[in-house]
PDB file of N, CA and C in Angstrom:
ATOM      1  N   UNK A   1      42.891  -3.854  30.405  1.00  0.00           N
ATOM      2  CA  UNK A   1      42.326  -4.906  31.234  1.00  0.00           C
ATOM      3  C   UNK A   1      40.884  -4.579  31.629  1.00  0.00           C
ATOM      4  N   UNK A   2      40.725  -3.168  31.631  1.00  0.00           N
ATOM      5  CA  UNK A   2      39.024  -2.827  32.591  1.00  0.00           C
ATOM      6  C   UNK A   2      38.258  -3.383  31.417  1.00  0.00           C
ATOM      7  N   UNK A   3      38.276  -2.904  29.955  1.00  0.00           N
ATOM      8  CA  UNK A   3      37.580  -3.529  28.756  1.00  0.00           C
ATOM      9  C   UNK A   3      37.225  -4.807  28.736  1.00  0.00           C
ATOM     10  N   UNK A   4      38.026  -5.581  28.941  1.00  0.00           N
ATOM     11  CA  UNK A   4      38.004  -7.094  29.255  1.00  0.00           C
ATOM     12  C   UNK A   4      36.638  -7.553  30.270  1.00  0.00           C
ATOM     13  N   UNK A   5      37.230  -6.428  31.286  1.00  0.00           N
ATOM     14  CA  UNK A   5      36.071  -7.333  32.555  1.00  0.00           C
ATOM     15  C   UNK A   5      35.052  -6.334  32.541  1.00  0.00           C
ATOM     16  N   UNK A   6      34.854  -5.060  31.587  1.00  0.00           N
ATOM     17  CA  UNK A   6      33.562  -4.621  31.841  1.00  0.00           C
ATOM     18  C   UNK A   6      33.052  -5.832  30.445  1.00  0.00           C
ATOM     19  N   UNK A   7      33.281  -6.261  29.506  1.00  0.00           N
ATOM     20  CA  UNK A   7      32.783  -7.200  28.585  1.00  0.00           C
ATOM     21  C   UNK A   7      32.477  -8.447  29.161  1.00  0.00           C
ATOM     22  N   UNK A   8      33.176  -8.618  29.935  1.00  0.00           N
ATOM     23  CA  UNK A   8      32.786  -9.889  30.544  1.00  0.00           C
ATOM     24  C   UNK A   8      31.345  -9.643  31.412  1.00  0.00           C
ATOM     25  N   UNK A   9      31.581  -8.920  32.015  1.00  0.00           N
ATOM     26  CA  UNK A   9      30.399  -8.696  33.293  1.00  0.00           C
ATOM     27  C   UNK A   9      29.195  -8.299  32.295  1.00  0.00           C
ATOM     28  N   UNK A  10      29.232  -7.657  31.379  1.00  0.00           N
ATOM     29  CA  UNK A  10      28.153  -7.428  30.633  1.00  0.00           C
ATOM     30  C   UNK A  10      27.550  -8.985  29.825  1.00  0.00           C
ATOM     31  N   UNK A  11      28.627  -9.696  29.745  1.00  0.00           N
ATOM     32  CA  UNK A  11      28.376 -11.241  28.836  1.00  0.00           C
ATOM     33  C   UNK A  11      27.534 -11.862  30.253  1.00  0.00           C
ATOM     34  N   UNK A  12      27.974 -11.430  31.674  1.00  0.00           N
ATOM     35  CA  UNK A  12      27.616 -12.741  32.475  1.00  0.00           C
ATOM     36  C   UNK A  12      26.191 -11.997  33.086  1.00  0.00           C
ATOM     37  N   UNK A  13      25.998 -10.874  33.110  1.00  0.00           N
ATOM     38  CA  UNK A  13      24.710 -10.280  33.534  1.00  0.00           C
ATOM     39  C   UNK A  13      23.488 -10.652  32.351  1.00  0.00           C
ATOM     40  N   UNK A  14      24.221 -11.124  30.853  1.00  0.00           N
ATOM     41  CA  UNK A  14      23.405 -11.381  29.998  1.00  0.00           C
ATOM     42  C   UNK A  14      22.639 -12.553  30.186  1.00  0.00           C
ATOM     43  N   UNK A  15      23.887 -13.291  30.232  1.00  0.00           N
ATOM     44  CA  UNK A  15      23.559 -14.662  30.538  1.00  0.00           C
ATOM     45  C   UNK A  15      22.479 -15.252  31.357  1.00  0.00           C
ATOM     46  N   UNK A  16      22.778 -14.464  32.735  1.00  0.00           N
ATOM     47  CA  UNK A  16      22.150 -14.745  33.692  1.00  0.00           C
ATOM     48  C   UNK A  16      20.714 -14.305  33.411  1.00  0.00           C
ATOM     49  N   UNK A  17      20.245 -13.112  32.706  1.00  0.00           N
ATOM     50  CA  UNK A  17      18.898 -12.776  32.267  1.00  0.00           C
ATOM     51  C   UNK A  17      18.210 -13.534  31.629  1.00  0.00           C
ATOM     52  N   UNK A  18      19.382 -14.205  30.195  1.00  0.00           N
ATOM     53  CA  UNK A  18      18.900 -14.969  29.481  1.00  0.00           C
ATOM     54  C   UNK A  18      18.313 -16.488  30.255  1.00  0.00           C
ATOM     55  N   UNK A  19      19.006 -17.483  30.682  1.00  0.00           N
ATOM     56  CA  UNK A  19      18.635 -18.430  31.905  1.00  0.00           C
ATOM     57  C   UNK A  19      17.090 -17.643  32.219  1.00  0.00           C
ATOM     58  N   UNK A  20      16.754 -16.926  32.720  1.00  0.00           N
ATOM     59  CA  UNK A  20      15.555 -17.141  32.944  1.00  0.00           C
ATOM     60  C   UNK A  20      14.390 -17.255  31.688  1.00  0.00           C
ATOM     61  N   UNK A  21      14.604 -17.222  30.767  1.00  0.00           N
ATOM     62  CA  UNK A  21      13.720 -17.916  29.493  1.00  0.00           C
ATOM     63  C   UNK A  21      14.022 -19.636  29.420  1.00  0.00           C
ATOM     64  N   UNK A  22      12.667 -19.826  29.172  1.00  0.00           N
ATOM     65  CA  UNK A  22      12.770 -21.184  28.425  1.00  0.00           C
ATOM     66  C   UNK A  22      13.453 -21.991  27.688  1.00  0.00           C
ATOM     67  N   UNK A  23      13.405 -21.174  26.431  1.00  0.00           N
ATOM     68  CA  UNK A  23      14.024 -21.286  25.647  1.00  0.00           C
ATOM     69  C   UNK A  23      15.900 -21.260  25.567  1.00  0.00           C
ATOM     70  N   UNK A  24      16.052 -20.423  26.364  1.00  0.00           N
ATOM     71  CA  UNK A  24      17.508 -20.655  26.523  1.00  0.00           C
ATOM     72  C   UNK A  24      17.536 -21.617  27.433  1.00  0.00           C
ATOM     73  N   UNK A  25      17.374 -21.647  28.654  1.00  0.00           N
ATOM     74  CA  UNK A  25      17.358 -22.881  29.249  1.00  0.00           C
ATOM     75  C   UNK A  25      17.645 -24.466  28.140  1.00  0.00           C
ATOM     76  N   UNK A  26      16.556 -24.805  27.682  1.00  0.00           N
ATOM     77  CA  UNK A  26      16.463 -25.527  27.026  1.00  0.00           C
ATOM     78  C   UNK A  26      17.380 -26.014  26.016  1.00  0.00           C
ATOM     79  N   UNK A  27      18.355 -24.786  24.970  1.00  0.00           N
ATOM     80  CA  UNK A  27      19.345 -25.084  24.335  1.00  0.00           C
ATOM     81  C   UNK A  27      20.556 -24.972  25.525  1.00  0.00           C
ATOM     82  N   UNK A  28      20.387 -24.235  26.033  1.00  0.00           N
ATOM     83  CA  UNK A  28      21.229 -24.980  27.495  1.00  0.00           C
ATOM     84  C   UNK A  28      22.022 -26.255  27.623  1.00  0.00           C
ATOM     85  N   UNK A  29      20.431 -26.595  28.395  1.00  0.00           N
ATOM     86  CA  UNK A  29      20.461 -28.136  27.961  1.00  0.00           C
ATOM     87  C   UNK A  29      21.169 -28.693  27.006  1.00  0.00           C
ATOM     88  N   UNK A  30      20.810 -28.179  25.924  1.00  0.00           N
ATOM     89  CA  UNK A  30      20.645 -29.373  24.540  1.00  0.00           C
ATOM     90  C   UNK A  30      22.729 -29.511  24.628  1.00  0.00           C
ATOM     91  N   UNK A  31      23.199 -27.928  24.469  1.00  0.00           N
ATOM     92  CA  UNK A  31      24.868 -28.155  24.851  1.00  0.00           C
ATOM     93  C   UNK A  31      25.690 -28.745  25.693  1.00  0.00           C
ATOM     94  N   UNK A  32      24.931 -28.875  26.631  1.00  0.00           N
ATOM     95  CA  UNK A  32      25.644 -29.558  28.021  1.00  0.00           C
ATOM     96  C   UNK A  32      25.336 -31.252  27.834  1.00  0.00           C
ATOM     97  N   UNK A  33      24.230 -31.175  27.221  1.00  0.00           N
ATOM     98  CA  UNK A  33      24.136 -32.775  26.957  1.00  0.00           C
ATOM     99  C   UNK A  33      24.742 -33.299  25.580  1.00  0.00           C
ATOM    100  N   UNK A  34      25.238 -32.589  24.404  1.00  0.00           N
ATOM    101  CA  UNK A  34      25.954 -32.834  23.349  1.00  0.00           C
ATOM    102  C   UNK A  34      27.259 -32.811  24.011  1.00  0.00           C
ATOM    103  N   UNK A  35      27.808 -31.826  24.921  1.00  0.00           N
ATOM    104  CA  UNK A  35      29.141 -31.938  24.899  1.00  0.00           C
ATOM    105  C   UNK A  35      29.448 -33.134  25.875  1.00  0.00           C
ATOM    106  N   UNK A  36      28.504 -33.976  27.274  1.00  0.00           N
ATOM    107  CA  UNK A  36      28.256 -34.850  27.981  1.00  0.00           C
ATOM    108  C   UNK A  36      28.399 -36.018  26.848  1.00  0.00           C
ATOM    109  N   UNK A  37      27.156 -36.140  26.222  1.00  0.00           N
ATOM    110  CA  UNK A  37      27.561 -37.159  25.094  1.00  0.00           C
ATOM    111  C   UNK A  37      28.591 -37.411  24.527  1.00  0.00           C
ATOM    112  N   UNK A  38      29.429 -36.159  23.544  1.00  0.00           N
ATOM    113  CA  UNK A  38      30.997 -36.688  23.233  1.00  0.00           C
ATOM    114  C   UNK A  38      31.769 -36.788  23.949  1.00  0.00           C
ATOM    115  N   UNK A  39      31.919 -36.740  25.770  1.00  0.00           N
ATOM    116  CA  UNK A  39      32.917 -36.946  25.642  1.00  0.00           C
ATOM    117  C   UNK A  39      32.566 -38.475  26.601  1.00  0.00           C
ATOM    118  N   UNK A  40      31.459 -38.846  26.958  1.00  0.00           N
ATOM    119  CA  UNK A  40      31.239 -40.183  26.963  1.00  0.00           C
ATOM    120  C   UNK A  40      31.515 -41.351  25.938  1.00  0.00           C
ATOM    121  N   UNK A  41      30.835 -40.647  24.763  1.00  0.00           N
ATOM    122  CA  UNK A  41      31.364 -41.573  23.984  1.00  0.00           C
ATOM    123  C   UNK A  41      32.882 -41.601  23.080  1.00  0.00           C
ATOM    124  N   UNK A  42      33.628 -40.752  23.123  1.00  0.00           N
ATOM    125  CA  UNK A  42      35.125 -40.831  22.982  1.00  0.00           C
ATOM    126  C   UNK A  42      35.769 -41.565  24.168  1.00  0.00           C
ATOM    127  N   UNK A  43      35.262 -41.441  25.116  1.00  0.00           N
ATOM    128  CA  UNK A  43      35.931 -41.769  26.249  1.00  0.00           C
ATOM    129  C   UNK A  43      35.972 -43.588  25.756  1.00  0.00           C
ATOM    130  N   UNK A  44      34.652 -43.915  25.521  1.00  0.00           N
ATOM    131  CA  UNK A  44      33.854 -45.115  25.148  1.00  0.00           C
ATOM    132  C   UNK A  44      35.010 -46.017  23.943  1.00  0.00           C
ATOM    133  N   UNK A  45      34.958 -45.153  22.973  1.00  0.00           N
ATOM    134  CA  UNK A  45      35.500 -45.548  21.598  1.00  0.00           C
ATOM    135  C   UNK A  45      36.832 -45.403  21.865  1.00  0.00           C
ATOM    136  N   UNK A  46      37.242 -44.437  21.736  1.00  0.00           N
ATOM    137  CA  UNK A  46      39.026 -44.084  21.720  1.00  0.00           C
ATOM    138  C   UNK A  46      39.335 -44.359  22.659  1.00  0.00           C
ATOM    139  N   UNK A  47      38.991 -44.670  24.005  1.00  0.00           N
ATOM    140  CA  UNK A  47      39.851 -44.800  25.375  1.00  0.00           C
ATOM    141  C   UNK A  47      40.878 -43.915  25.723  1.00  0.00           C
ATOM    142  N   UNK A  48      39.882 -42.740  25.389  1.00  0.00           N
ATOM    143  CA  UNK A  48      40.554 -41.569  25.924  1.00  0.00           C
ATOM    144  C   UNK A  48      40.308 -41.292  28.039  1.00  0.00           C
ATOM    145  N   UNK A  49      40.774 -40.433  28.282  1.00  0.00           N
ATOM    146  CA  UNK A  49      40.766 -40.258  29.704  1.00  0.00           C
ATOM    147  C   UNK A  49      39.438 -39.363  30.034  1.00  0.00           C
ATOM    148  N   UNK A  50      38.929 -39.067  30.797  1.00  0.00           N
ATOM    149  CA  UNK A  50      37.824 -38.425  30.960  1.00  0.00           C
ATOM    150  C   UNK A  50      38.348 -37.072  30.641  1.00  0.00           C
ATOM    151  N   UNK A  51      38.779 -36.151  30.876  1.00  0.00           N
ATOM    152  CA  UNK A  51      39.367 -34.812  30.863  1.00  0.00           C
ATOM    153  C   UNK A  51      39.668 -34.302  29.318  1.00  0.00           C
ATOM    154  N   UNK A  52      40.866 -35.197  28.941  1.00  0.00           N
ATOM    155  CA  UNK A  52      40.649 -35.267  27.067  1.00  0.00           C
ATOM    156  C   UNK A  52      39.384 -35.552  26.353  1.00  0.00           C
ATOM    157  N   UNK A  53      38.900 -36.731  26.931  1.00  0.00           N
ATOM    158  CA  UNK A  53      37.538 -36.824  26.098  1.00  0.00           C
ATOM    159  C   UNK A  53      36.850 -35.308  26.076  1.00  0.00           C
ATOM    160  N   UNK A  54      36.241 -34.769  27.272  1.00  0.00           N
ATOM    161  CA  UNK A  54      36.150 -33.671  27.109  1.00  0.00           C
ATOM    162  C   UNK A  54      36.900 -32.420  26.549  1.00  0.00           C
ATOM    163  N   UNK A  55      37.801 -32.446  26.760  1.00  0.00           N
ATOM    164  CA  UNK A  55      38.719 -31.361  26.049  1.00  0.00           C
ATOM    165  C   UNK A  55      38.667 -31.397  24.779  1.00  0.00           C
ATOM    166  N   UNK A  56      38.194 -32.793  24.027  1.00  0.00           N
ATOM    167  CA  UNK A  56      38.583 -32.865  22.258  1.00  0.00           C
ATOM    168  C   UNK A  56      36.837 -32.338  22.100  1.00  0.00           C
ATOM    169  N   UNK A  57      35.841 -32.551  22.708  1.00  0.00           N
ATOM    170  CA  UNK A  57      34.503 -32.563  22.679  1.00  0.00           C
ATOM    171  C   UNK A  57      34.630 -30.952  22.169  1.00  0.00           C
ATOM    172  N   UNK A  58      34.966 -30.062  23.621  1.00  0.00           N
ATOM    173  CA  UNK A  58      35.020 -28.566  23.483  1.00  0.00           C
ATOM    174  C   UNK A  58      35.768 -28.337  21.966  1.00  0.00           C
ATOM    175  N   UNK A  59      36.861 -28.351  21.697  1.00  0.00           N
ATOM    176  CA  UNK A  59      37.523 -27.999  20.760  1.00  0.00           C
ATOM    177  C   UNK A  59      37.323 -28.507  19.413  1.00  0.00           C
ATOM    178  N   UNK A  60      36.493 -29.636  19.470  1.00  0.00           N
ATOM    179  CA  UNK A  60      35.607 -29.941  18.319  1.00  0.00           C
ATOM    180  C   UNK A  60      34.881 -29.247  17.767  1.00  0.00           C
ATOM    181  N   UNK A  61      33.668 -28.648  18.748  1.00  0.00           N
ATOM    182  CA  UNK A  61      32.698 -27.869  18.731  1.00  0.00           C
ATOM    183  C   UNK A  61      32.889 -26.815  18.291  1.00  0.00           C
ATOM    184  N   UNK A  62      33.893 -25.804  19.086  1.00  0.00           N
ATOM    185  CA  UNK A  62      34.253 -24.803  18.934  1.00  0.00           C
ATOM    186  C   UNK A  62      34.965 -24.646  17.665  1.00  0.00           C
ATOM    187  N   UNK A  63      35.135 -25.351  16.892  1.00  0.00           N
ATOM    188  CA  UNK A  63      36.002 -25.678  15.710  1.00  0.00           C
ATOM    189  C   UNK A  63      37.156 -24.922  15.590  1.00  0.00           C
ATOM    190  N   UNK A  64      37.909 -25.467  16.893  1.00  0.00           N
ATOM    191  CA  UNK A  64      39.499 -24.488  17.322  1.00  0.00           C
ATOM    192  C   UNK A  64      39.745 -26.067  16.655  1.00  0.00           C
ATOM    193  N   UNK A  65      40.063 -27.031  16.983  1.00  0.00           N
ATOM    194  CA  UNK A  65      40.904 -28.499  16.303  1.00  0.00           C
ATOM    195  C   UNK A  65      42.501 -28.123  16.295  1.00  0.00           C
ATOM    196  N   UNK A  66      42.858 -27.989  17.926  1.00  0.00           N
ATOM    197  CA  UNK A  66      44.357 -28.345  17.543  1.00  0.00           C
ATOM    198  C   UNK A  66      45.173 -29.015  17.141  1.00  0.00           C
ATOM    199  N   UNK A  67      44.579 -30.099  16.925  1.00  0.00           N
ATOM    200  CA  UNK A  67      44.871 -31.271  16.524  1.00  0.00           C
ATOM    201  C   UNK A  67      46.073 -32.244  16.732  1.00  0.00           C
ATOM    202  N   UNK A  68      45.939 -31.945  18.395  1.00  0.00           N
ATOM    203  CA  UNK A  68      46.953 -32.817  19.198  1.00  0.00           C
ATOM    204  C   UNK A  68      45.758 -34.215  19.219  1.00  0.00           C
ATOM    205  N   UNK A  69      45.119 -34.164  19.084  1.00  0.00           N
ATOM    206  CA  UNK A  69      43.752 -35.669  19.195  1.00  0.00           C
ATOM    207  C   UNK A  69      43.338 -35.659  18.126  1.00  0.00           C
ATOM    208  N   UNK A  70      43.137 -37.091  17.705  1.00  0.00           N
ATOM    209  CA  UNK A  70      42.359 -37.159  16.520  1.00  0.00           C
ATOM    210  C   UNK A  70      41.515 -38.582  16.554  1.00  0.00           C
ATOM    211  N   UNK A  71      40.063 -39.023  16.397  1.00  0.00           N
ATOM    212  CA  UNK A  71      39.956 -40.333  16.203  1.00  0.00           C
ATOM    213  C   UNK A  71      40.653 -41.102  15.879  1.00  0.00           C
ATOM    214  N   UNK A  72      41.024 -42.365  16.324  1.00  0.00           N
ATOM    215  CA  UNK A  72      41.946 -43.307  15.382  1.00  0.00           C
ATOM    216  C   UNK A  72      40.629 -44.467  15.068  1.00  0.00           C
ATOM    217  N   UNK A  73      39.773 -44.696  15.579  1.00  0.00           N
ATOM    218  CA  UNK A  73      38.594 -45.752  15.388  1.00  0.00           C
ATOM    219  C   UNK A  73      37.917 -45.538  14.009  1.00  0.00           C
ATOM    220  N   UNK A  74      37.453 -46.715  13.473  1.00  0.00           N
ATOM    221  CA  UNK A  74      36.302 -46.548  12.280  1.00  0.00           C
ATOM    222  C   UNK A  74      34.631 -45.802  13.092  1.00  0.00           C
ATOM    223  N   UNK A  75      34.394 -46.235  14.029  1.00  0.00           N
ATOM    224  CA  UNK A  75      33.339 -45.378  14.954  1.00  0.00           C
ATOM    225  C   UNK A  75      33.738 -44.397  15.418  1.00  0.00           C
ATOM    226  N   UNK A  76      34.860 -44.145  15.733  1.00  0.00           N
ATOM    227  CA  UNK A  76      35.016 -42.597  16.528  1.00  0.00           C
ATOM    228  C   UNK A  76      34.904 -41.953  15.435  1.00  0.00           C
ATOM    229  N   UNK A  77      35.522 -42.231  14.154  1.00  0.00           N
ATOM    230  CA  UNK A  77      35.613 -41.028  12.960  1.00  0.00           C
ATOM    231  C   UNK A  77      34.378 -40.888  12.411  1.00  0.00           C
ATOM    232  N   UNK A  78      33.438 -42.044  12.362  1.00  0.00           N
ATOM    233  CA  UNK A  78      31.953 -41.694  12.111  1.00  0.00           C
ATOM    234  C   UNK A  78      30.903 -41.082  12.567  1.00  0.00           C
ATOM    235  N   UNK A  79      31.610 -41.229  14.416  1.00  0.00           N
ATOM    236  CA  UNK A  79      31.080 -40.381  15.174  1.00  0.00           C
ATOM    237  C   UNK A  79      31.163 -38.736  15.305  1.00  0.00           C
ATOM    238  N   UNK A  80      32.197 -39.029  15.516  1.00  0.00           N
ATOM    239  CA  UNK A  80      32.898 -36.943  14.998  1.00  0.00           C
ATOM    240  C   UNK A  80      32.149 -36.416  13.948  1.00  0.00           C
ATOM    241  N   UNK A  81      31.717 -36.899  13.120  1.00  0.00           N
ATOM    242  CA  UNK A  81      31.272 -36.454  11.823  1.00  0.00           C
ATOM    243  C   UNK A  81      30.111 -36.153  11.994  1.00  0.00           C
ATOM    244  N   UNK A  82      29.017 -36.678  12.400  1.00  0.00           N
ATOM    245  CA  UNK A  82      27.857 -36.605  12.838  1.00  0.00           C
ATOM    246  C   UNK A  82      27.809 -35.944  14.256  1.00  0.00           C
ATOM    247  N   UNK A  83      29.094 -35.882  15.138  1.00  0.00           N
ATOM    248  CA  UNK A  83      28.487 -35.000  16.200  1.00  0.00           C
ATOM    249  C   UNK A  83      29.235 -33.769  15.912  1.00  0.00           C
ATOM    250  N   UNK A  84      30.011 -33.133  14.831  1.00  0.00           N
ATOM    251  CA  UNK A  84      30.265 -31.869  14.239  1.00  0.00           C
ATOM    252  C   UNK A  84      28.974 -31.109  13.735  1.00  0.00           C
ATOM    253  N   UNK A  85      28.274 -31.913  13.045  1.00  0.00           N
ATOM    254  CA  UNK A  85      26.779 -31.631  12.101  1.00  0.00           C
ATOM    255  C   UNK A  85      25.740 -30.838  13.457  1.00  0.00           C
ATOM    256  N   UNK A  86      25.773 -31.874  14.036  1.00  0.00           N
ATOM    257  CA  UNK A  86      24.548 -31.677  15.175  1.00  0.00           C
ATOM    258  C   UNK A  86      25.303 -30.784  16.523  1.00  0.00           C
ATOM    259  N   UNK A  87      26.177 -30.656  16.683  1.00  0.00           N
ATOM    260  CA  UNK A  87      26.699 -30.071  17.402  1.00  0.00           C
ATOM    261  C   UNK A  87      27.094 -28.903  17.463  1.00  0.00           C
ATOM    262  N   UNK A  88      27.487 -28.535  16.346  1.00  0.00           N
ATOM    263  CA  UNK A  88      27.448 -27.076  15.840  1.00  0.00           C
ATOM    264  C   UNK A  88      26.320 -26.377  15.915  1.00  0.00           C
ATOM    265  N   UNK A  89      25.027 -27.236  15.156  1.00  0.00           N
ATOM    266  CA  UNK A  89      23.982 -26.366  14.813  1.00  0.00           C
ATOM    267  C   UNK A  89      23.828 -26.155  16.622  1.00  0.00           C
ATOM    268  N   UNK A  90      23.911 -26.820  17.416  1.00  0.00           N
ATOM    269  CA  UNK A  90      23.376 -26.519  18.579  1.00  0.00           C
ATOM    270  C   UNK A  90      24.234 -25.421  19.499  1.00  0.00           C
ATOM    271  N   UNK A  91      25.479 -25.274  19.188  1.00  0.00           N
ATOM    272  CA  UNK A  91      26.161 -24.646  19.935  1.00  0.00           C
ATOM    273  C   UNK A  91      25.984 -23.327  18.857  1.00  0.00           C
ATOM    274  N   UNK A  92      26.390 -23.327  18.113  1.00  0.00           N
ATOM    275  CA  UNK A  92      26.116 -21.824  17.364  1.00  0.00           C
ATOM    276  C   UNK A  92      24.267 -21.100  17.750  1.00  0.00           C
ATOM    277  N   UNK A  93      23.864 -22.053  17.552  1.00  0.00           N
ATOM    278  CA  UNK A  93      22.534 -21.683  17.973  1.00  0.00           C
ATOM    279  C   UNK A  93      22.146 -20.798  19.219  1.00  0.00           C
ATOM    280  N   UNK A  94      22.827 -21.955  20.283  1.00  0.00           N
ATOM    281  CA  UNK A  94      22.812 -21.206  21.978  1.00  0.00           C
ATOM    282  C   UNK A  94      23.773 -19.723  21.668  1.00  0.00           C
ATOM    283  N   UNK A  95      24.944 -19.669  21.144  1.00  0.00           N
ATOM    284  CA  UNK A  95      25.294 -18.519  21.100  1.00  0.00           C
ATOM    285  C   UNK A  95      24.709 -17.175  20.205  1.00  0.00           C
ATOM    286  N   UNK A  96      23.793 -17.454  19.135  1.00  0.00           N
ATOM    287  CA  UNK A  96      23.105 -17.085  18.548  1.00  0.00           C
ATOM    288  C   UNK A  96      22.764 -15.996  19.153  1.00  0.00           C
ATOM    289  N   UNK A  97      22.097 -16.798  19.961  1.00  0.00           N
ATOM    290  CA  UNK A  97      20.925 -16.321  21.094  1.00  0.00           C
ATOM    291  C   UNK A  97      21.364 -15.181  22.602  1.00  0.00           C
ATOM    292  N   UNK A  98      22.534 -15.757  22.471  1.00  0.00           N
ATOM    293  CA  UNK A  98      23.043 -14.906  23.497  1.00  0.00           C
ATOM    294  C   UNK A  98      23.439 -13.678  22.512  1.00  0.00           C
ATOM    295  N   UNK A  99      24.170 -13.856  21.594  1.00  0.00           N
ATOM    296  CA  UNK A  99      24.807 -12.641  21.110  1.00  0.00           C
ATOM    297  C   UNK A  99      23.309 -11.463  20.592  1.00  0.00           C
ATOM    298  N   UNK A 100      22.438 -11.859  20.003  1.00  0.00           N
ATOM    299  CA  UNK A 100      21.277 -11.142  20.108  1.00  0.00           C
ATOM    300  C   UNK A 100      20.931 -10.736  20.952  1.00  0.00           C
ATOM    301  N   UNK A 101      20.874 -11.195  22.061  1.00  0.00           N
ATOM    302  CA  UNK A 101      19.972 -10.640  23.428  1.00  0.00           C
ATOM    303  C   UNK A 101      20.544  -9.488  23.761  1.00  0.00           C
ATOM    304  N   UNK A 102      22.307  -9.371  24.026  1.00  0.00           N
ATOM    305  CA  UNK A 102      23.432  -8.905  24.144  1.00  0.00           C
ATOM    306  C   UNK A 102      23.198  -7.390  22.750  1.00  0.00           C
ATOM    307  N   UNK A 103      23.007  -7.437  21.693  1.00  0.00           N
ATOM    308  CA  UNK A 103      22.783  -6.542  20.676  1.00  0.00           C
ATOM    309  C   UNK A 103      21.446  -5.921  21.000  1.00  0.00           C
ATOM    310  N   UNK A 104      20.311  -6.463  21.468  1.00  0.00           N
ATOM    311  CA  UNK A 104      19.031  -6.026  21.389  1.00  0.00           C
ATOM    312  C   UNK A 104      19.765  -4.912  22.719  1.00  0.00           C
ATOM    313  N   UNK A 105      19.514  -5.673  23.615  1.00  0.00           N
ATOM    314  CA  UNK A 105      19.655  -4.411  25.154  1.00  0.00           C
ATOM    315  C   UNK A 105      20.957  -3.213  24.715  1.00  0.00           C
ATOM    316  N   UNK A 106      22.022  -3.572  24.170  1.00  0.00           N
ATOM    317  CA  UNK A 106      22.640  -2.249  23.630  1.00  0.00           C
ATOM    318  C   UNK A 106      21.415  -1.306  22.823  1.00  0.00           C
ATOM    319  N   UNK A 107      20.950  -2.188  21.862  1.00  0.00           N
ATOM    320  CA  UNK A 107      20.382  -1.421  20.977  1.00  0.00           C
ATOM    321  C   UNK A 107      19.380  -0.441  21.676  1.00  0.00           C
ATOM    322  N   UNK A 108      18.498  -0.636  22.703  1.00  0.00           N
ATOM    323  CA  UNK A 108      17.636  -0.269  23.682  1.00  0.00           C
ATOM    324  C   UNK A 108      17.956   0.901  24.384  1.00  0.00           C
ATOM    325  N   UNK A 109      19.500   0.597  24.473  1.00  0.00           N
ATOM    326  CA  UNK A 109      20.213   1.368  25.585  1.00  0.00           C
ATOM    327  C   UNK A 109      20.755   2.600  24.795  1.00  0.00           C
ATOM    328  N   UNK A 110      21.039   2.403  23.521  1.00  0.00           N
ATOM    329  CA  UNK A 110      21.080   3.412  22.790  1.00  0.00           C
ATOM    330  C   UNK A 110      19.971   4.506  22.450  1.00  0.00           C
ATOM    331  N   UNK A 111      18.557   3.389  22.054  1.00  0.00           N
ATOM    332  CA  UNK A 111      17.148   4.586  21.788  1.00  0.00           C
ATOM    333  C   UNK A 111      16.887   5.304  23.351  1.00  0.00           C
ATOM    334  N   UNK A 112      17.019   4.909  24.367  1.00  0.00           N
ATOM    335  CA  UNK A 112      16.917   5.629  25.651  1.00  0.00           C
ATOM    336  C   UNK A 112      17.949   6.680  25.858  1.00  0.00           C
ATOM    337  N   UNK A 113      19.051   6.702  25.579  1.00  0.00           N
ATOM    338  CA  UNK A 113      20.115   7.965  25.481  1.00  0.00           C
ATOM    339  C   UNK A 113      19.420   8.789  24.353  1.00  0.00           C
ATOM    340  N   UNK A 114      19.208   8.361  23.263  1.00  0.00           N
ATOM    341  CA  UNK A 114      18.579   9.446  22.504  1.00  0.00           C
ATOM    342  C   UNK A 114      17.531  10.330  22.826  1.00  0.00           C
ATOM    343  N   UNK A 115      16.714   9.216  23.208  1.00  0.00           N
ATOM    344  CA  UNK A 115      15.038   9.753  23.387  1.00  0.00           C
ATOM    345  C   UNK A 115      15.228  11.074  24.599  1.00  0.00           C
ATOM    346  N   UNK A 116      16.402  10.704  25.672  1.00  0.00           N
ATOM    347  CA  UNK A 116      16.517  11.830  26.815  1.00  0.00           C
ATOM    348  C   UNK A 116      17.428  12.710  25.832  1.00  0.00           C
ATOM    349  N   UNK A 117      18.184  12.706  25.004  1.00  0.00           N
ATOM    350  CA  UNK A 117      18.689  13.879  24.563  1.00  0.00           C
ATOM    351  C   UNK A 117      18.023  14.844  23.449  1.00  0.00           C
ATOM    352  N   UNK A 118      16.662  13.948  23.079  1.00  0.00           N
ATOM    353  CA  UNK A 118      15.912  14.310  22.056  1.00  0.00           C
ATOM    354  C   UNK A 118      15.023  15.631  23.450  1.00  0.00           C
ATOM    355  N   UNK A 119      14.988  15.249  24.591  1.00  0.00           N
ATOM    356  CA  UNK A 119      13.926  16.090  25.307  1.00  0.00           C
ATOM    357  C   UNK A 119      14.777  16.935  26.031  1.00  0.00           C
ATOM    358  N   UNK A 120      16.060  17.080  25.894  1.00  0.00           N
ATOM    359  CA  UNK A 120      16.647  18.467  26.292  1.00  0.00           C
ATOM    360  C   UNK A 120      16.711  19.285  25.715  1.00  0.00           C
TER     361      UNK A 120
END
């Protein structure tokens, strides 16, 4: 269990560093307003409930697809399709970014253990 939450705390101290760039900010954004968008517009098309709409949005994205939901509309299925394309690139992207940031500061944290064991 400690593995778990020292990984976690290391993911959310990242996070929180990262937020202060622009640039993350910004794809931030761009996820919170793709996943806002689908599940407005499922909600829209399929007459799904607000909560599912969102729930199929996440699990879309994430390309888990349990596939208890599925479009039944000629627009919802055209929609999914095009917000898989664009949605991915954006969510893989934001995580991209985190998982680098996350590799760089290990990596850092590693040449600083050396460099002090290089001077003993």
């Amino acid at each position: 269990m400690l593995p778990y939450l020292i990984a976690l705390a290391m993911f959310l101290r990242s996070f929180y560093n990262l937020l202060k760039k622009p640039e993350t900010r910004a794809l931030l954004s761009a996820v919170v307003f793709v996943l806002i968008l689908g599940t407005y517009v499922y909600h829209s098309l399929e007459g799904w409930g607000w909560l599912d709409s969102f729930y199929f949005s996440v699990i879309t994205l994430t390309t888990v697809g349990y596939g208890d939901f599925s479009p039944q509309t000629d627009m919802g299925k055209i929609f999914t399709i095009i917000y898989i394309f664009v949605g991915l690139g954006i969510l893989f992207g934001f995580a991209d970014v985190i998982g680098n940031f996350i590799v760089e500061r290990r990596m850092e944290r590693l040449e600083k253990r050396r460099q002090r064991r290089d001077l003993k």
